[in-house]
PDB file of N, CA and C in Angstrom:
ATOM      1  N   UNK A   1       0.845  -1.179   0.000  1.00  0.00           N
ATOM      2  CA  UNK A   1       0.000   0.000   0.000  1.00  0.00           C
ATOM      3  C   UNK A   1       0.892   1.244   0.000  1.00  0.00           C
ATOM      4  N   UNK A   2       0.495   2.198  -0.940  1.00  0.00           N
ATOM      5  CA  UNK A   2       1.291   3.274  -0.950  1.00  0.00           C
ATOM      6  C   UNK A   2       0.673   4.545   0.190  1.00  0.00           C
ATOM      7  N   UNK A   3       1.406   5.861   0.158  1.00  0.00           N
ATOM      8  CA  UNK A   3       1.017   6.452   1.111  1.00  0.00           C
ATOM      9  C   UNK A   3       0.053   7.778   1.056  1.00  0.00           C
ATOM     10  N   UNK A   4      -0.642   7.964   0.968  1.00  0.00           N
ATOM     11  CA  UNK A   4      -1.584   8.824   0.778  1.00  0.00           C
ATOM     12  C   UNK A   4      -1.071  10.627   1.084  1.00  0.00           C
ATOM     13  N   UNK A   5      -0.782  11.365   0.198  1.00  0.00           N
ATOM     14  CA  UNK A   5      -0.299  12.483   0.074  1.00  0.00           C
ATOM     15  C   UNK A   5      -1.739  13.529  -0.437  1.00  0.00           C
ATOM     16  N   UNK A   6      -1.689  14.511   0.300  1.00  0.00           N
ATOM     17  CA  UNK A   6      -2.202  16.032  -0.151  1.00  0.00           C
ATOM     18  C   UNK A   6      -1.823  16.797  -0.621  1.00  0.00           C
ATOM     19  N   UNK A   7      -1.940  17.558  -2.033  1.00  0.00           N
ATOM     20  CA  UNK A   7      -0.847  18.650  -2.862  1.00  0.00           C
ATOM     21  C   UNK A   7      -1.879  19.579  -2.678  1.00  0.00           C
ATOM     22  N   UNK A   8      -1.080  20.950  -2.273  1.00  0.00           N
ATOM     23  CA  UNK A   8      -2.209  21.587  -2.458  1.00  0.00           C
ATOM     24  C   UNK A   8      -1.680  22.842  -3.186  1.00  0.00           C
ATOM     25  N   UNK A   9      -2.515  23.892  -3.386  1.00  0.00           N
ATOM     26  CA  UNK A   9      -1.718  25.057  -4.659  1.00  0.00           C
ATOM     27  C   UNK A   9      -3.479  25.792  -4.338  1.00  0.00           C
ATOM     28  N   UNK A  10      -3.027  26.871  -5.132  1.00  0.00           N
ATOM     29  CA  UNK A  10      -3.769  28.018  -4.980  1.00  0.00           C
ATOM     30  C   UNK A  10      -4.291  28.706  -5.997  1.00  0.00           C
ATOM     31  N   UNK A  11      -5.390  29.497  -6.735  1.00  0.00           N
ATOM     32  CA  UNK A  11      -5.769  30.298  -7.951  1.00  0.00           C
ATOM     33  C   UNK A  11      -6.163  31.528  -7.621  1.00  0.00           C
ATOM     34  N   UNK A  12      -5.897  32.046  -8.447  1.00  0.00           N
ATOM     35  CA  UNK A  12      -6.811  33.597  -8.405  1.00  0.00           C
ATOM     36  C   UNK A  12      -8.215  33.488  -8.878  1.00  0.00           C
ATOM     37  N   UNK A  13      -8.340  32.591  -9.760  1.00  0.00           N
ATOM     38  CA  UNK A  13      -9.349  32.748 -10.346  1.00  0.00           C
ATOM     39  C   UNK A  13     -10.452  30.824 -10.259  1.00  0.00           C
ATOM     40  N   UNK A  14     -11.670  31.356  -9.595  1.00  0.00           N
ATOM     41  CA  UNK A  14     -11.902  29.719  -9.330  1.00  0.00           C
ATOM     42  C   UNK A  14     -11.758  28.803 -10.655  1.00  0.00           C
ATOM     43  N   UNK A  15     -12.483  29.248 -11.715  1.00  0.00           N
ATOM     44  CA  UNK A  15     -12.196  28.570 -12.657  1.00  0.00           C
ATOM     45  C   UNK A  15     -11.272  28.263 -13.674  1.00  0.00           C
ATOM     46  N   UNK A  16      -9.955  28.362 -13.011  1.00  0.00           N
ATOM     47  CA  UNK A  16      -8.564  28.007 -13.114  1.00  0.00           C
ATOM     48  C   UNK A  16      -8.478  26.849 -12.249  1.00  0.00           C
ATOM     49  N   UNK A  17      -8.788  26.911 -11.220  1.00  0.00           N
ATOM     50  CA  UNK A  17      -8.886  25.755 -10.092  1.00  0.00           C
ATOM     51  C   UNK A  17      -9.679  25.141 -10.747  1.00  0.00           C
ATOM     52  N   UNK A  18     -10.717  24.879 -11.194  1.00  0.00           N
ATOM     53  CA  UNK A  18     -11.553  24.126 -11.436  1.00  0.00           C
ATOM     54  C   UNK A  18     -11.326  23.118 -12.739  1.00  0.00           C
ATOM     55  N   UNK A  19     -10.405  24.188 -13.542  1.00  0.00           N
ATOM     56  CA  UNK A  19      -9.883  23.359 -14.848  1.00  0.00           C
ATOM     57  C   UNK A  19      -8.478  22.795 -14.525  1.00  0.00           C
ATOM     58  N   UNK A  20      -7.936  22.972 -13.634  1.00  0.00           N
ATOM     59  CA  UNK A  20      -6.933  22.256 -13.342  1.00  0.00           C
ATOM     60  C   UNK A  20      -6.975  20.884 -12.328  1.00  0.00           C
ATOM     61  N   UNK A  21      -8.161  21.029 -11.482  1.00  0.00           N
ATOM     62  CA  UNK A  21      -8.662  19.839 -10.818  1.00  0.00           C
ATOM     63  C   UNK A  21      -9.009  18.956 -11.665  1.00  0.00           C
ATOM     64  N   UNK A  22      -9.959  19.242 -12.945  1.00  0.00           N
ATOM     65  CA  UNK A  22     -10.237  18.350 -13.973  1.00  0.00           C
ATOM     66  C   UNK A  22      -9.173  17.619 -14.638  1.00  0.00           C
ATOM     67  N   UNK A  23      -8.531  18.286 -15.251  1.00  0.00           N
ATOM     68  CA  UNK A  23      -7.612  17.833 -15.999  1.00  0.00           C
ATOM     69  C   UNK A  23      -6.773  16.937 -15.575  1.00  0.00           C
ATOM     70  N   UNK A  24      -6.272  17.240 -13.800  1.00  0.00           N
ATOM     71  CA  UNK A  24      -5.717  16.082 -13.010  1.00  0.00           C
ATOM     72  C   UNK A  24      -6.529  14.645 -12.655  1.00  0.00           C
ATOM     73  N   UNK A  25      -7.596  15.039 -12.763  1.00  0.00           N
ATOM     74  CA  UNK A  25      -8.275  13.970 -12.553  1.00  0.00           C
ATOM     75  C   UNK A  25      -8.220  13.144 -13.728  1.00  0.00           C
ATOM     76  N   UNK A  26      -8.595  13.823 -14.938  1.00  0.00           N
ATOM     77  CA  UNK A  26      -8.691  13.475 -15.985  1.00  0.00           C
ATOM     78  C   UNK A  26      -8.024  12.637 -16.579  1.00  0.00           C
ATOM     79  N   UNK A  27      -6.335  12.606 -16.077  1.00  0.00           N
ATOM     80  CA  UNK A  27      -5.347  12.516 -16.322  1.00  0.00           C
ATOM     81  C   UNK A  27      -5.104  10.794 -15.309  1.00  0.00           C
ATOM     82  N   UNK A  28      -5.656  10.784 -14.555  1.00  0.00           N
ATOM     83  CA  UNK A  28      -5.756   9.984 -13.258  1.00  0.00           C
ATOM     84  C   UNK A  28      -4.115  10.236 -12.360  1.00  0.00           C
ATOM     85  N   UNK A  29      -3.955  11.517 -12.563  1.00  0.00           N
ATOM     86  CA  UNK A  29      -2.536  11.574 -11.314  1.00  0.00           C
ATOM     87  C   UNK A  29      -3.352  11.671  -9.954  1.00  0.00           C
ATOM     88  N   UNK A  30      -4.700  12.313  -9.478  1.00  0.00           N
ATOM     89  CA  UNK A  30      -5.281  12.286  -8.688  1.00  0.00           C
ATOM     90  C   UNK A  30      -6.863  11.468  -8.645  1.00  0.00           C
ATOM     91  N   UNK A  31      -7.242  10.895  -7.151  1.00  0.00           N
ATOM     92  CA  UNK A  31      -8.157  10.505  -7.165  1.00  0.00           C
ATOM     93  C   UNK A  31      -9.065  11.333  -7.159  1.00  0.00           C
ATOM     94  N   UNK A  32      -9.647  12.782  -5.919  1.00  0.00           N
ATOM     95  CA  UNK A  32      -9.709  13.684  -5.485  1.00  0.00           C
ATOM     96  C   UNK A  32      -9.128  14.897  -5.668  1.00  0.00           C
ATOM     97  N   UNK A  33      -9.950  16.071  -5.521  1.00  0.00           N
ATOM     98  CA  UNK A  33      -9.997  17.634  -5.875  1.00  0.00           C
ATOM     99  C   UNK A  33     -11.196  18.360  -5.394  1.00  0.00           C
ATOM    100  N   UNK A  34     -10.480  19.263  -4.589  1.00  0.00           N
ATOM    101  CA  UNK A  34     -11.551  19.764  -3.090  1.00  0.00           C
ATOM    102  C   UNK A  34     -11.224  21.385  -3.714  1.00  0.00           C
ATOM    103  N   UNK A  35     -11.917  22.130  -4.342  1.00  0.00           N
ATOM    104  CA  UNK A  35     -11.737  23.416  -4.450  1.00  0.00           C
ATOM    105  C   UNK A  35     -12.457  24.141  -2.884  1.00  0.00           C
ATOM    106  N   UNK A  36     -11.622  25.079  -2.651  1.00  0.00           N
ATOM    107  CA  UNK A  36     -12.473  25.684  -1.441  1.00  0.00           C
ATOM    108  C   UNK A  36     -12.050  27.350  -1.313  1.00  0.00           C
ATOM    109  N   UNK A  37     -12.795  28.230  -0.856  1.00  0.00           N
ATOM    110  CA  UNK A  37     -13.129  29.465  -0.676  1.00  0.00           C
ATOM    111  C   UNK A  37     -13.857  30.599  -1.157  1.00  0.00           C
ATOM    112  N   UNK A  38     -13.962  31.555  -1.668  1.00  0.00           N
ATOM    113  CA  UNK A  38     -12.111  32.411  -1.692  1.00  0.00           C
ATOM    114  C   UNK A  38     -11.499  32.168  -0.064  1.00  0.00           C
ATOM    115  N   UNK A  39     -10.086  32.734  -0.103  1.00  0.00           N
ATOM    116  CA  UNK A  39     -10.042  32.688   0.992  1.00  0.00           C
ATOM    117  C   UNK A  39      -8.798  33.862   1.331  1.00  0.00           C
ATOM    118  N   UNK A  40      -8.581  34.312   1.977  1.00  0.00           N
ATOM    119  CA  UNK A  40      -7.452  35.614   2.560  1.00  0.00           C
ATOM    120  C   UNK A  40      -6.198  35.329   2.118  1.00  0.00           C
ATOM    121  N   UNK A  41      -5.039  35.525   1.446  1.00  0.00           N
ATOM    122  CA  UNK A  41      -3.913  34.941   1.311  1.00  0.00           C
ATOM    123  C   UNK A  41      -3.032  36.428   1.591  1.00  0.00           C
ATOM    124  N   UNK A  42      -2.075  36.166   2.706  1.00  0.00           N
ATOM    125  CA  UNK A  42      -1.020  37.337   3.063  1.00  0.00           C
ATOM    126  C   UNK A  42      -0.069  36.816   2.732  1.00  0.00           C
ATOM    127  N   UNK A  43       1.364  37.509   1.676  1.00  0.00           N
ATOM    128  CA  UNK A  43       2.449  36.668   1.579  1.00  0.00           C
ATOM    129  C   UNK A  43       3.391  37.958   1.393  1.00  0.00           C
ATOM    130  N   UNK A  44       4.324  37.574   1.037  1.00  0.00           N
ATOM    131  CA  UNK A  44       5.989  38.308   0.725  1.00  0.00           C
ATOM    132  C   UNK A  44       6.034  38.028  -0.080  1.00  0.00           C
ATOM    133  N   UNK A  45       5.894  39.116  -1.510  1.00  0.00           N
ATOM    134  CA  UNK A  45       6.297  39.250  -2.721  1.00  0.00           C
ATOM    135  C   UNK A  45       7.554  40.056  -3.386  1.00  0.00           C
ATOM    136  N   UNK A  46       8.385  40.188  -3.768  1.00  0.00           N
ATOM    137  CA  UNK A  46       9.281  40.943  -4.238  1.00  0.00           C
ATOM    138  C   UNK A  46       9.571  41.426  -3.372  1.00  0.00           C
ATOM    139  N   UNK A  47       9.699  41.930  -2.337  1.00  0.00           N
ATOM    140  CA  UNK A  47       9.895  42.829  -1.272  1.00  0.00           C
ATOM    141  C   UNK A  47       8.918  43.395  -0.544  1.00  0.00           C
ATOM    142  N   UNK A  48       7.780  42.988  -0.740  1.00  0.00           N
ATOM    143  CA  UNK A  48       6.685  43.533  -0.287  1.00  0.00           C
ATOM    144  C   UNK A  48       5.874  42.856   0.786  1.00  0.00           C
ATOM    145  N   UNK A  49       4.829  43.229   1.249  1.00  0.00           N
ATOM    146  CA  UNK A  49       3.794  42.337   2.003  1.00  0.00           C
ATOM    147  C   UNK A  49       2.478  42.583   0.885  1.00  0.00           C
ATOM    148  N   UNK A  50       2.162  41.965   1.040  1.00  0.00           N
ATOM    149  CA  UNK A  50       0.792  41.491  -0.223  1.00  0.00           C
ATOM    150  C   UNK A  50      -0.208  40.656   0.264  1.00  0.00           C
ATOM    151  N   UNK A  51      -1.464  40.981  -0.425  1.00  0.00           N
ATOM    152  CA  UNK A  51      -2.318  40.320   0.003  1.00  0.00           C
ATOM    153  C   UNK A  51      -2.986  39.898  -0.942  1.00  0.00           C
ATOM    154  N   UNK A  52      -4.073  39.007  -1.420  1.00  0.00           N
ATOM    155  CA  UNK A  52      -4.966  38.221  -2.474  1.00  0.00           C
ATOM    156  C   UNK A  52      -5.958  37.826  -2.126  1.00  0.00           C
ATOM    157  N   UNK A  53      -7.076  37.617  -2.402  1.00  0.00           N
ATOM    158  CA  UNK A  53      -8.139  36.641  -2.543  1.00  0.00           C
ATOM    159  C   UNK A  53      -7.988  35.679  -3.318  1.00  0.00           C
ATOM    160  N   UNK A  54      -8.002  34.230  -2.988  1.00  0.00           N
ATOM    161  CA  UNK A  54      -7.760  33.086  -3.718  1.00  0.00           C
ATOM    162  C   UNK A  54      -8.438  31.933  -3.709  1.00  0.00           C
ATOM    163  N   UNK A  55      -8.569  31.195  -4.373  1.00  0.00           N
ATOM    164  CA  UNK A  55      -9.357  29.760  -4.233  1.00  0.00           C
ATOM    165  C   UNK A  55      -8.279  28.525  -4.219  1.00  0.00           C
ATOM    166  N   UNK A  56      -8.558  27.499  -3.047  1.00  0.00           N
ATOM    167  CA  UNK A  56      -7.428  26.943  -2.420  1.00  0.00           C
ATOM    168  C   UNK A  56      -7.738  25.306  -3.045  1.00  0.00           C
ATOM    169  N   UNK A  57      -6.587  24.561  -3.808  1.00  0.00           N
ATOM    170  CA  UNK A  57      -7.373  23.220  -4.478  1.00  0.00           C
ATOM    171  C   UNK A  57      -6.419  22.410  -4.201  1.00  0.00           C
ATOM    172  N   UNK A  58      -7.068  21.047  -2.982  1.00  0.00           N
ATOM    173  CA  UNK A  58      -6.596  20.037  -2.306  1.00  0.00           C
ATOM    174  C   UNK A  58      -6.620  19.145  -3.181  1.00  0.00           C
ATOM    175  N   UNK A  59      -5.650  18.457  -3.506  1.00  0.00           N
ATOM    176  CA  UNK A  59      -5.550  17.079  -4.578  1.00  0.00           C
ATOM    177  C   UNK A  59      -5.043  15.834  -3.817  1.00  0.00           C
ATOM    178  N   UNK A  60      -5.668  14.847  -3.588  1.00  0.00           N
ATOM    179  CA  UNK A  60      -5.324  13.525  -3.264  1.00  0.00           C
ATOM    180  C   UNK A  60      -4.840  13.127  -3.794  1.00  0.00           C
ATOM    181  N   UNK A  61      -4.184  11.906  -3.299  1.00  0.00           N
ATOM    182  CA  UNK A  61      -3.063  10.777  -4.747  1.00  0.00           C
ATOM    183  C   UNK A  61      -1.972  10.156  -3.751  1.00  0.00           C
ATOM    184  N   UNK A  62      -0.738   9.759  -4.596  1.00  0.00           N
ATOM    185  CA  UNK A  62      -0.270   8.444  -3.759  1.00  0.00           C
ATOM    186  C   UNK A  62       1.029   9.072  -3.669  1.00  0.00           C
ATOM    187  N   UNK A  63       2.295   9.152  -3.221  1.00  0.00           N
ATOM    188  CA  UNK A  63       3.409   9.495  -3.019  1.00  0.00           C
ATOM    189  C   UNK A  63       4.076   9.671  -4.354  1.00  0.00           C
ATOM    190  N   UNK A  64       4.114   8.516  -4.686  1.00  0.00           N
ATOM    191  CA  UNK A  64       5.268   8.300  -5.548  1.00  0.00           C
ATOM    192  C   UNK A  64       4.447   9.160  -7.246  1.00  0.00           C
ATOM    193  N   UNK A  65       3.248   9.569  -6.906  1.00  0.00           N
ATOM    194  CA  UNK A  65       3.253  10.124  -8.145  1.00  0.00           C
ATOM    195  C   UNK A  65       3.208  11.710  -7.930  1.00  0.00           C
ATOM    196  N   UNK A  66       3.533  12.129  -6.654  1.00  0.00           N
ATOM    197  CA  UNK A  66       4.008  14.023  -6.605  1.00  0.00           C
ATOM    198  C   UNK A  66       4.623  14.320  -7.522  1.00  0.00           C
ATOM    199  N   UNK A  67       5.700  13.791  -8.168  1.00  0.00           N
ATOM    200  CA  UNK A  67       6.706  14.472  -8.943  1.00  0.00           C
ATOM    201  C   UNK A  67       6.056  14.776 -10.255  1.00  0.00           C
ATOM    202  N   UNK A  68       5.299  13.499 -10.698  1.00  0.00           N
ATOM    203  CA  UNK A  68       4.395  14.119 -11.887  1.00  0.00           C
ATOM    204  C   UNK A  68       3.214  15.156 -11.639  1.00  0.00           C
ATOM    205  N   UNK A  69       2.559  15.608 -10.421  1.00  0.00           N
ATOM    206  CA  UNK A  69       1.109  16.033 -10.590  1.00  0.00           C
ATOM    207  C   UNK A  69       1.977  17.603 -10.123  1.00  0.00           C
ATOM    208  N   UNK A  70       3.533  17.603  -9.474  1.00  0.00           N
ATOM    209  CA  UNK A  70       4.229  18.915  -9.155  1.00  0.00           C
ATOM    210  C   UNK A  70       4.592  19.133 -10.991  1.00  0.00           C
ATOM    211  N   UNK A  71       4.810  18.457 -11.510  1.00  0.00           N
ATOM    212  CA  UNK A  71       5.148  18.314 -13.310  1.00  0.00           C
ATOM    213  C   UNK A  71       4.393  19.304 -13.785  1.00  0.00           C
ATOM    214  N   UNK A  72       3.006  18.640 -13.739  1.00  0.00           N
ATOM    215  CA  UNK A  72       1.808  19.035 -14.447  1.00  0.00           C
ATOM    216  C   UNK A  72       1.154  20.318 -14.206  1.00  0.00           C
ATOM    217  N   UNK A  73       1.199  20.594 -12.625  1.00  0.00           N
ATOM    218  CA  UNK A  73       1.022  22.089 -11.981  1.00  0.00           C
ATOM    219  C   UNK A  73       1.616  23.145 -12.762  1.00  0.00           C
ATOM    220  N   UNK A  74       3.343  22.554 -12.573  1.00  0.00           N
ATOM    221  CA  UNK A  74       4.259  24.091 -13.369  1.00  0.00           C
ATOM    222  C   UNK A  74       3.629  24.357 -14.658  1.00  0.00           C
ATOM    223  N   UNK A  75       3.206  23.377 -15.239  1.00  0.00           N
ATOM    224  CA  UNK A  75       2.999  23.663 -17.183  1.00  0.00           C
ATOM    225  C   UNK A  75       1.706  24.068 -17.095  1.00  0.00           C
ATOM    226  N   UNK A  76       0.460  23.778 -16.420  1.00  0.00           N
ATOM    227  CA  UNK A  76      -0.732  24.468 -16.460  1.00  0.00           C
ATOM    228  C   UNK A  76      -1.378  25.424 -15.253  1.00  0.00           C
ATOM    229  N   UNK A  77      -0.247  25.825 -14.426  1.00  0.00           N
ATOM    230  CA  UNK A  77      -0.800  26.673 -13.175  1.00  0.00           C
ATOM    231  C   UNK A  77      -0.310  28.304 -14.171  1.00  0.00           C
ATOM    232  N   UNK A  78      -1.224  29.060 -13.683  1.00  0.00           N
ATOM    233  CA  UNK A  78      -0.818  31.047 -14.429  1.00  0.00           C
ATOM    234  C   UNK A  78      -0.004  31.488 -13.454  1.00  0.00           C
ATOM    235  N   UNK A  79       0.431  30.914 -12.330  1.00  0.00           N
ATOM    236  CA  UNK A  79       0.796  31.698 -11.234  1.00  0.00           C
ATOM    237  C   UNK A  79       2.274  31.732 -11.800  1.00  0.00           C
ATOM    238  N   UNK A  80       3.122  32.746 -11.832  1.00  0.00           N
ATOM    239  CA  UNK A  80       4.488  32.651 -11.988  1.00  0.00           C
ATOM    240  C   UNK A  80       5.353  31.941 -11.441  1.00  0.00           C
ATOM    241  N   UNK A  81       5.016  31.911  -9.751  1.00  0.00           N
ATOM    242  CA  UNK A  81       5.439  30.860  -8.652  1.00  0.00           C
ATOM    243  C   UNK A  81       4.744  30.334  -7.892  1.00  0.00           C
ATOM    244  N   UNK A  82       3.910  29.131  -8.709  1.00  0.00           N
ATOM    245  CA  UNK A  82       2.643  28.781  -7.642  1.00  0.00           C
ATOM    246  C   UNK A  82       3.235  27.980  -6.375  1.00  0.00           C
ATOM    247  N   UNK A  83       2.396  28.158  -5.430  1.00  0.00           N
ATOM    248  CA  UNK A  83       2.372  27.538  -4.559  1.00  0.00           C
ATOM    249  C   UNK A  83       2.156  26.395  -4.950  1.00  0.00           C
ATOM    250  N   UNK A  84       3.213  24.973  -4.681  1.00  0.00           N
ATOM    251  CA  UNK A  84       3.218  23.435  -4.383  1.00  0.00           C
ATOM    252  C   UNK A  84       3.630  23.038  -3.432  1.00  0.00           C
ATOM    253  N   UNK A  85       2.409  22.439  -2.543  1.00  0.00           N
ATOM    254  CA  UNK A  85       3.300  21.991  -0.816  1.00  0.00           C
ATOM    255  C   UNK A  85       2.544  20.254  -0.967  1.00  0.00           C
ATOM    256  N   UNK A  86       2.894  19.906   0.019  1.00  0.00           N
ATOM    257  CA  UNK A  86       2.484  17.987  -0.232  1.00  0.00           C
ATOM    258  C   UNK A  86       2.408  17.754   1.493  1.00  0.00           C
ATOM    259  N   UNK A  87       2.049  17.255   1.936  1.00  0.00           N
ATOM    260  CA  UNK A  87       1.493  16.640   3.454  1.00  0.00           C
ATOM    261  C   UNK A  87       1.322  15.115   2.918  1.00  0.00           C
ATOM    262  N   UNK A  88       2.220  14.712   4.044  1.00  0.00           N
ATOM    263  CA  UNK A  88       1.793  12.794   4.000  1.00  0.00           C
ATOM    264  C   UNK A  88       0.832  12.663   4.841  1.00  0.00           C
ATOM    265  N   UNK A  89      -0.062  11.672   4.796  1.00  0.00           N
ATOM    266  CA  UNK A  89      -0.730  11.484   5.522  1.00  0.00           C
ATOM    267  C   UNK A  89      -0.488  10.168   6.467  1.00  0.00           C
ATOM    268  N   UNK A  90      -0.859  10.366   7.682  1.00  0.00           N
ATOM    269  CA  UNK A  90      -0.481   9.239   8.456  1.00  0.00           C
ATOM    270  C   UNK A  90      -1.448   8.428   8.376  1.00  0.00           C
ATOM    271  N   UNK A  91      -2.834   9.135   8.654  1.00  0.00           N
ATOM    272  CA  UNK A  91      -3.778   8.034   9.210  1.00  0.00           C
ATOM    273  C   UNK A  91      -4.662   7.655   8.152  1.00  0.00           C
ATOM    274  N   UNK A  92      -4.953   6.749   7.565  1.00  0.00           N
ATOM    275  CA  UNK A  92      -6.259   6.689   6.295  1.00  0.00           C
ATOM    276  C   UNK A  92      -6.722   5.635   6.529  1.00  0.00           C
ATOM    277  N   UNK A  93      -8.553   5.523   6.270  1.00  0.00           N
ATOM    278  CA  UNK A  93      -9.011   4.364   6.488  1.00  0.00           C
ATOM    279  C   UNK A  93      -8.439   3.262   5.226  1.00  0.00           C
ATOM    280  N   UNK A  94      -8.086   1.851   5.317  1.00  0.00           N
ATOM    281  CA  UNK A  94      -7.593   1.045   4.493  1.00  0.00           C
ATOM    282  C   UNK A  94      -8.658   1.262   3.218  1.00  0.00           C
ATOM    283  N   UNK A  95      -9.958   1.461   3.664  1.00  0.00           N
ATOM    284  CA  UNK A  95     -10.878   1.287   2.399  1.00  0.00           C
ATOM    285  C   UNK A  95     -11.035   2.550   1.310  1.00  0.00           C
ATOM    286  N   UNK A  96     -10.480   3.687   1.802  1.00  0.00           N
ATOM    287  CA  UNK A  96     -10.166   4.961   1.410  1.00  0.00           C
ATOM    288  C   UNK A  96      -8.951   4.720   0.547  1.00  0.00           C
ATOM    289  N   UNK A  97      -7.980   4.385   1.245  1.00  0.00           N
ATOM    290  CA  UNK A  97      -6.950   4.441   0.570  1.00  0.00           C
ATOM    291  C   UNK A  97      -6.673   3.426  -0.712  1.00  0.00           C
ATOM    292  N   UNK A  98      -7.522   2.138  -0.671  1.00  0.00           N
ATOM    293  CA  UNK A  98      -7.739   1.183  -1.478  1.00  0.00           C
ATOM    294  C   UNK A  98      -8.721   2.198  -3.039  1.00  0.00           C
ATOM    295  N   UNK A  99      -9.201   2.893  -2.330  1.00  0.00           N
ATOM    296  CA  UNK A  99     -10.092   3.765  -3.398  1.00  0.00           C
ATOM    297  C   UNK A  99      -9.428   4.583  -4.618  1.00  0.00           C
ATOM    298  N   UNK A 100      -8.379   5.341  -3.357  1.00  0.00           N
ATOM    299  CA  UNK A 100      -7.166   6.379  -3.989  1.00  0.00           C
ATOM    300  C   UNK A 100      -6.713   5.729  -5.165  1.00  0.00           C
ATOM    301  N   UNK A 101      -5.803   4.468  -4.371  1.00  0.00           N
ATOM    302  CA  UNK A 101      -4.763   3.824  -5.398  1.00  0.00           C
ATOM    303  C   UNK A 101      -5.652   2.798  -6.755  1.00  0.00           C
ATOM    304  N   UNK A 102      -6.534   2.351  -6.861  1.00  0.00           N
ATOM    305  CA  UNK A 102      -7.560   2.249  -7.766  1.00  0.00           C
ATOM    306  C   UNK A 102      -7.605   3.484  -8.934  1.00  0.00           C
ATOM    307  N   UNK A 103      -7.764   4.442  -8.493  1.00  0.00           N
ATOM    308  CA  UNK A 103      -8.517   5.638  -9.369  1.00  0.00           C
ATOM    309  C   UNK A 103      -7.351   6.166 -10.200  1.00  0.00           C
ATOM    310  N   UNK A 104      -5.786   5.819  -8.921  1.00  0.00           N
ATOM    311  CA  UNK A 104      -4.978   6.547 -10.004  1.00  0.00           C
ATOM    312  C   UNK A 104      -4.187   5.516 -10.563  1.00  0.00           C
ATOM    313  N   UNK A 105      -3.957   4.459 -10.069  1.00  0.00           N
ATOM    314  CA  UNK A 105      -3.289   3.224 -10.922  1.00  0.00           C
ATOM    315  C   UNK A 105      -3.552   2.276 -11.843  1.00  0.00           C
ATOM    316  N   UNK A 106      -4.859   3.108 -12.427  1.00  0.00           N
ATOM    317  CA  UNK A 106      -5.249   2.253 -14.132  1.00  0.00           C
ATOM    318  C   UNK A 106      -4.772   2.928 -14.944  1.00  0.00           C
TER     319      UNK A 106
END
């Protein structure tokens, strides 16, 4: 059993998120795609403090395929430097995770 990872990344615009959740899915690098907000984003830009409204999109999937769905982000995300972060997950029900690795390993 592989290990159940969360990628998550960010849009300005929801339906950027929304076509990029598809397409991953589409693609089967992910099982899951949770768009959620807008939501407040404060960061450090160029030298600055900055702020955004953004829509935040959680992608499920299995470890060993981050490197492709971090791949696929750079070539279809608008953001110049999007946000890509990954969380392992410790705890998953076996029947969940049996679901994951199904959806993305055909």
């Amino acid at each position: 059993m592989h290990s159940l990872i969360i990628i998550s990344t960010t849009f300005e615009q929801k339906e950027d998120g929304a076509r990029v959740a598809r397409l991953l899915l589409d693609e089967r690098l992910v099982a899951c795609a949770q768009l959620s907000g807008p939501i407040s984003s404060y960061y450090r830009w160029e030298g600055d403090v900055a702020s955004s409204t953004e829509f935040s999109l959680s992608l499920k999937t299995i470890g060993p395929l981050y490197k492709k769905v971090e791949a696929r982000l750079r070539e279809v995300h608008p953001y110049e430097l999007p946000e890509i972060v990954s969380q392992t997950i410790t705890g998953v029900s076996e029947e969940y995770m049996e679901w994951v690795e199904t959806e993305v390993l055909q």
